[in-house]
C-alpha atoms as a PDB file:
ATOM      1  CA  UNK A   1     -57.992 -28.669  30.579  1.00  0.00           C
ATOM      2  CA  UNK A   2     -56.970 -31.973  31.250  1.00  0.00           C
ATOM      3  CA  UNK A   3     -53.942 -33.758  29.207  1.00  0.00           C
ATOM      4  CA  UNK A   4     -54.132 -37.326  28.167  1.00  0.00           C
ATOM      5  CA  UNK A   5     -50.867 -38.996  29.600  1.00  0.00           C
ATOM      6  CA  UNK A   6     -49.311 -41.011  26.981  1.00  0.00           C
ATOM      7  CA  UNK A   7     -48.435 -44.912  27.428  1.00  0.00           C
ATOM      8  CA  UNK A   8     -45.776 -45.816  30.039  1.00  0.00           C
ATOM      9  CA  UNK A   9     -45.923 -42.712  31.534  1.00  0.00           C
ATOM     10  CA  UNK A  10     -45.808 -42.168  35.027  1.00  0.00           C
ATOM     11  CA  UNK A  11     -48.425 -39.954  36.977  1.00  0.00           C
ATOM     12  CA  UNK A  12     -47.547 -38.159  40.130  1.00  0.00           C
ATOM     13  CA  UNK A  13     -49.178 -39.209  43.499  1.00  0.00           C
ATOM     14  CA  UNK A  14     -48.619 -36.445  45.869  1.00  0.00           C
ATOM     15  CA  UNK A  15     -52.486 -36.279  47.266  1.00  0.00           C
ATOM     16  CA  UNK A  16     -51.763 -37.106  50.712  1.00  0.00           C
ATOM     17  CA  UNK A  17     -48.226 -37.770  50.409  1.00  0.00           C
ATOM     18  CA  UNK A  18     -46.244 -37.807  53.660  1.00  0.00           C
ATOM     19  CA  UNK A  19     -43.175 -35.403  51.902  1.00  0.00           C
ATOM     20  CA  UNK A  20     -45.669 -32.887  50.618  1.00  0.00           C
ATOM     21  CA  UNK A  21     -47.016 -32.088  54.383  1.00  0.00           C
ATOM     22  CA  UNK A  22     -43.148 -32.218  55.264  1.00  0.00           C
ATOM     23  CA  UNK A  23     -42.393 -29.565  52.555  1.00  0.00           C
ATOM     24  CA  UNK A  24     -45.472 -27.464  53.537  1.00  0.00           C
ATOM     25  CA  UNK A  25     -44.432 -27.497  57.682  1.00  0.00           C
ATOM     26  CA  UNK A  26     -40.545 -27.032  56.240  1.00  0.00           C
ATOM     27  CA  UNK A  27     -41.951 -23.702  55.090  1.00  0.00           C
ATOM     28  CA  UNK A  28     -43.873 -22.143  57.538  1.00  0.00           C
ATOM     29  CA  UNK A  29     -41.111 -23.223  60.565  1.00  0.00           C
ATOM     30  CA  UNK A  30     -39.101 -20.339  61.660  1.00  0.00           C
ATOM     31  CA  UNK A  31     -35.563 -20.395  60.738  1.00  0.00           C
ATOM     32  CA  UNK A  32     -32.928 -19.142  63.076  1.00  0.00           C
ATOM     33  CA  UNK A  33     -30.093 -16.052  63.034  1.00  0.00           C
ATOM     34  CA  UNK A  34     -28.156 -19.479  61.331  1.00  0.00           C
ATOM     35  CA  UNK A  35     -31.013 -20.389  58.655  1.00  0.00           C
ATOM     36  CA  UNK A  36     -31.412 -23.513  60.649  1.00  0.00           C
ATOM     37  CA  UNK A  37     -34.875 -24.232  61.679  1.00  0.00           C
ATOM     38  CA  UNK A  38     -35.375 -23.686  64.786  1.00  0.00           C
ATOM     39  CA  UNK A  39     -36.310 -26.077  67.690  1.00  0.00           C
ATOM     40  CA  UNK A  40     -39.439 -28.197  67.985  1.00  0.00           C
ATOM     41  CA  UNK A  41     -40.370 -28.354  72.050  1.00  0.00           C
ATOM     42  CA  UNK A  42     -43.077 -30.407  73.327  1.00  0.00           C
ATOM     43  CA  UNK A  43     -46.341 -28.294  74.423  1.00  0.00           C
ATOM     44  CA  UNK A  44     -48.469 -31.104  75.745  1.00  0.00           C
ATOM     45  CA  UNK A  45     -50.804 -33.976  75.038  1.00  0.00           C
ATOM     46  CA  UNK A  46     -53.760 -34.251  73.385  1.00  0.00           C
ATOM     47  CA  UNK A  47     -56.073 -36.938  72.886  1.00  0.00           C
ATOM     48  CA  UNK A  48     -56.039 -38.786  70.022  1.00  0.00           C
ATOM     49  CA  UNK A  49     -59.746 -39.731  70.085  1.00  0.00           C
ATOM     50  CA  UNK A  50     -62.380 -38.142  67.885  1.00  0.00           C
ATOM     51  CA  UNK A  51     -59.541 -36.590  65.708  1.00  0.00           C
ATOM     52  CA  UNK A  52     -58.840 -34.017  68.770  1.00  0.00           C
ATOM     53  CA  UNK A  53     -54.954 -34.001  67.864  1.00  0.00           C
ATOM     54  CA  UNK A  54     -55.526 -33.460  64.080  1.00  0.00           C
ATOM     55  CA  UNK A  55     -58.001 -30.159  65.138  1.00  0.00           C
ATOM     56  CA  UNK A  56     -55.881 -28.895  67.568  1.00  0.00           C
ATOM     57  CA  UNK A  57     -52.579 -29.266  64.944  1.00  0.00           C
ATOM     58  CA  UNK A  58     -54.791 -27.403  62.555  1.00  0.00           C
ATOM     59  CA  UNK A  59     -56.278 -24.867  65.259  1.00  0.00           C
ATOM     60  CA  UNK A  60     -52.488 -23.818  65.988  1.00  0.00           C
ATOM     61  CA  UNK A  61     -51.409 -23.879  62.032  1.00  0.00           C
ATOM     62  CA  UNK A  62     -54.685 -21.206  60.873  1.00  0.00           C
ATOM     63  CA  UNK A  63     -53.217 -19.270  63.851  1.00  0.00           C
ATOM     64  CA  UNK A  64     -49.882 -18.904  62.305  1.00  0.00           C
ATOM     65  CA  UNK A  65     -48.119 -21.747  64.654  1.00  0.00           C
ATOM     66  CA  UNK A  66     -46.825 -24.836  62.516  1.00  0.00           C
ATOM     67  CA  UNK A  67     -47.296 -27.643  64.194  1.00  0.00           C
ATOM     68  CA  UNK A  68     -47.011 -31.513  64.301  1.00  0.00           C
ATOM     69  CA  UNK A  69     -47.808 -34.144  66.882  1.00  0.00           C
ATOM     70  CA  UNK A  70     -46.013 -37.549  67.301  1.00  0.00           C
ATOM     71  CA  UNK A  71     -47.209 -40.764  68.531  1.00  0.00           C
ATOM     72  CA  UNK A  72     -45.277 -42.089  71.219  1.00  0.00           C
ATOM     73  CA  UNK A  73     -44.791 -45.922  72.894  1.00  0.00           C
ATOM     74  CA  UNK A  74     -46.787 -47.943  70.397  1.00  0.00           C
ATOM     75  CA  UNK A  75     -49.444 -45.665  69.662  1.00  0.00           C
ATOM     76  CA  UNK A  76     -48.663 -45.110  65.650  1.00  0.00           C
ATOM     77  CA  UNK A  77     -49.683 -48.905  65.611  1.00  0.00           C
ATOM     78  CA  UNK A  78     -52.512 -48.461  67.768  1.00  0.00           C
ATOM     79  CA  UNK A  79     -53.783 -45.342  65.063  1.00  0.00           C
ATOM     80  CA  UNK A  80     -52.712 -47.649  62.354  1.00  0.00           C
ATOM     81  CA  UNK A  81     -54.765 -50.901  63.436  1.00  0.00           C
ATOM     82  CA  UNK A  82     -57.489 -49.465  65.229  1.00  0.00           C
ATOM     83  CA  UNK A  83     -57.369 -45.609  63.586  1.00  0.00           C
ATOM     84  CA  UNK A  84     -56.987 -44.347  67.118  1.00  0.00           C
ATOM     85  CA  UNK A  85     -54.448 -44.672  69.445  1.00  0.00           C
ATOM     86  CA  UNK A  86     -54.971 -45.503  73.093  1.00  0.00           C
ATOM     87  CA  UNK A  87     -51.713 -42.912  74.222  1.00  0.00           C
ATOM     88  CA  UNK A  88     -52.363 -39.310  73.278  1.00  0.00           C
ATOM     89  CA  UNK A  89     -50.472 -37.561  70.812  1.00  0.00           C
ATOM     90  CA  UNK A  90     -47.736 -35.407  72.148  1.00  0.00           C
ATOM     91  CA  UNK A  91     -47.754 -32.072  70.296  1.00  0.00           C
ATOM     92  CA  UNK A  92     -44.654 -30.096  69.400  1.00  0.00           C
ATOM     93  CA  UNK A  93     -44.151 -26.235  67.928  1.00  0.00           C
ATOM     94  CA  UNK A  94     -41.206 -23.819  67.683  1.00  0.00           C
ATOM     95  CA  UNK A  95     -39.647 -23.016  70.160  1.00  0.00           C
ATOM     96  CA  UNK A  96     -40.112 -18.985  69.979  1.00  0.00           C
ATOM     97  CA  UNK A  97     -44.138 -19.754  69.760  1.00  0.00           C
ATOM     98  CA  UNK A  98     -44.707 -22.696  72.374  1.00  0.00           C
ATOM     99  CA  UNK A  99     -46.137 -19.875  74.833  1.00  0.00           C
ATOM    100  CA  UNK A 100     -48.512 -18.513  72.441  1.00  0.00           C
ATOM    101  CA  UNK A 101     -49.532 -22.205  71.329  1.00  0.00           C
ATOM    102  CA  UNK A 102     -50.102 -23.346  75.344  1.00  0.00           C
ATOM    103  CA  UNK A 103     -52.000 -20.430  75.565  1.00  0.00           C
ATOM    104  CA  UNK A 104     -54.184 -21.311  72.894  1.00  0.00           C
ATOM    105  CA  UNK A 105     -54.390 -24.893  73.900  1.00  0.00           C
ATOM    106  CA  UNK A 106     -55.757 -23.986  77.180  1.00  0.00           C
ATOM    107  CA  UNK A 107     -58.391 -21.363  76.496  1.00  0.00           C
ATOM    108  CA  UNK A 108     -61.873 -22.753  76.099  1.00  0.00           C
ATOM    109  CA  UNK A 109     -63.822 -22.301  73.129  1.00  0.00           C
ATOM    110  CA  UNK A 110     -66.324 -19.345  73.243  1.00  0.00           C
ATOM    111  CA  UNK A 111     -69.501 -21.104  73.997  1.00  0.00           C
ATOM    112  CA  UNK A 112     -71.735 -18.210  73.653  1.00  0.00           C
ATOM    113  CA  UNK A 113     -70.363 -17.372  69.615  1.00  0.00           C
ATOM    114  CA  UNK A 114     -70.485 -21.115  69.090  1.00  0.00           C
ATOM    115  CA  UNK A 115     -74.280 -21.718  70.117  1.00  0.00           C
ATOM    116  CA  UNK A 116     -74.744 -18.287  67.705  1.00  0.00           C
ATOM    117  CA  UNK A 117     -73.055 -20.386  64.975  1.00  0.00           C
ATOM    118  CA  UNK A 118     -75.091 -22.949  65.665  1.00  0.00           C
ATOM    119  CA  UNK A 119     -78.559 -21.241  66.169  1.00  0.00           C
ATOM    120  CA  UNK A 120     -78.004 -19.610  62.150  1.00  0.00           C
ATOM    121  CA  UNK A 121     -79.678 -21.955  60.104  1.00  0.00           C
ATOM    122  CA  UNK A 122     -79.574 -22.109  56.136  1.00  0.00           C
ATOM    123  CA  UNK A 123     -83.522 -22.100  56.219  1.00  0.00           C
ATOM    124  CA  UNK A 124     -85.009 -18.903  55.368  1.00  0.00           C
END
């Protein structure tokens, strides 16, 4: 199951590796009539607090939107000092889908299925 790596040799670290998340939103970008990929726009600001940029990047991905956000001014110091920034993360998508992903952003979460998911306990 496992293989013993021999002396000297070198071991891949990809767990968490910046290129590996660039190869994995590479792939699921739409490409253009060209092949080129097609145009990131801006679709708004979220708040970096609590992790609410990293849920809503992953909200929009499980819907089928690939997504990143950026830090902007000096917040990537502020997340790297502090592990949040005091600016909000601005979010960007493709082009063709930055409709679909505002849309998402602004509808409110289903507060009657969420106190259902809630209310089910594992206790029998």
């Amino acid at each position: 199951m496992f293989e013993k790596k021999k002396k000297g040799e070198d071991i891949p670290l990809t767990w968490g590796d910046r290129s590996e998340r660039q190869k994995h939103l590479e792939s699921l970008w739409p490409k253009d009539e060209n092949g080129d990929r097609e145009q990131a726009v801006f679709v708004g600001y979220v708040p970096d607090f609590n992790n609410e940029a990293d849920f809503a990047v992953n909200m929009l991905t499980a819907y089928g939107i690939p997504a990143f956000k950026s830090y902007n001014n000096e917040g990537s110091l502020g997340k790297l000092m502090l592990g949040t920034s005091a600016y909000s993360a601005s979010l960007y998508v493709p082009a063709s889908m930055a409709d679909e992903a505002k849309a998402l952003l602004e509808t409110p979460a289903d507060e009657a299925a969420m106190e259902d998911a809630f209310s089910q306990t594992d206790e029998p």
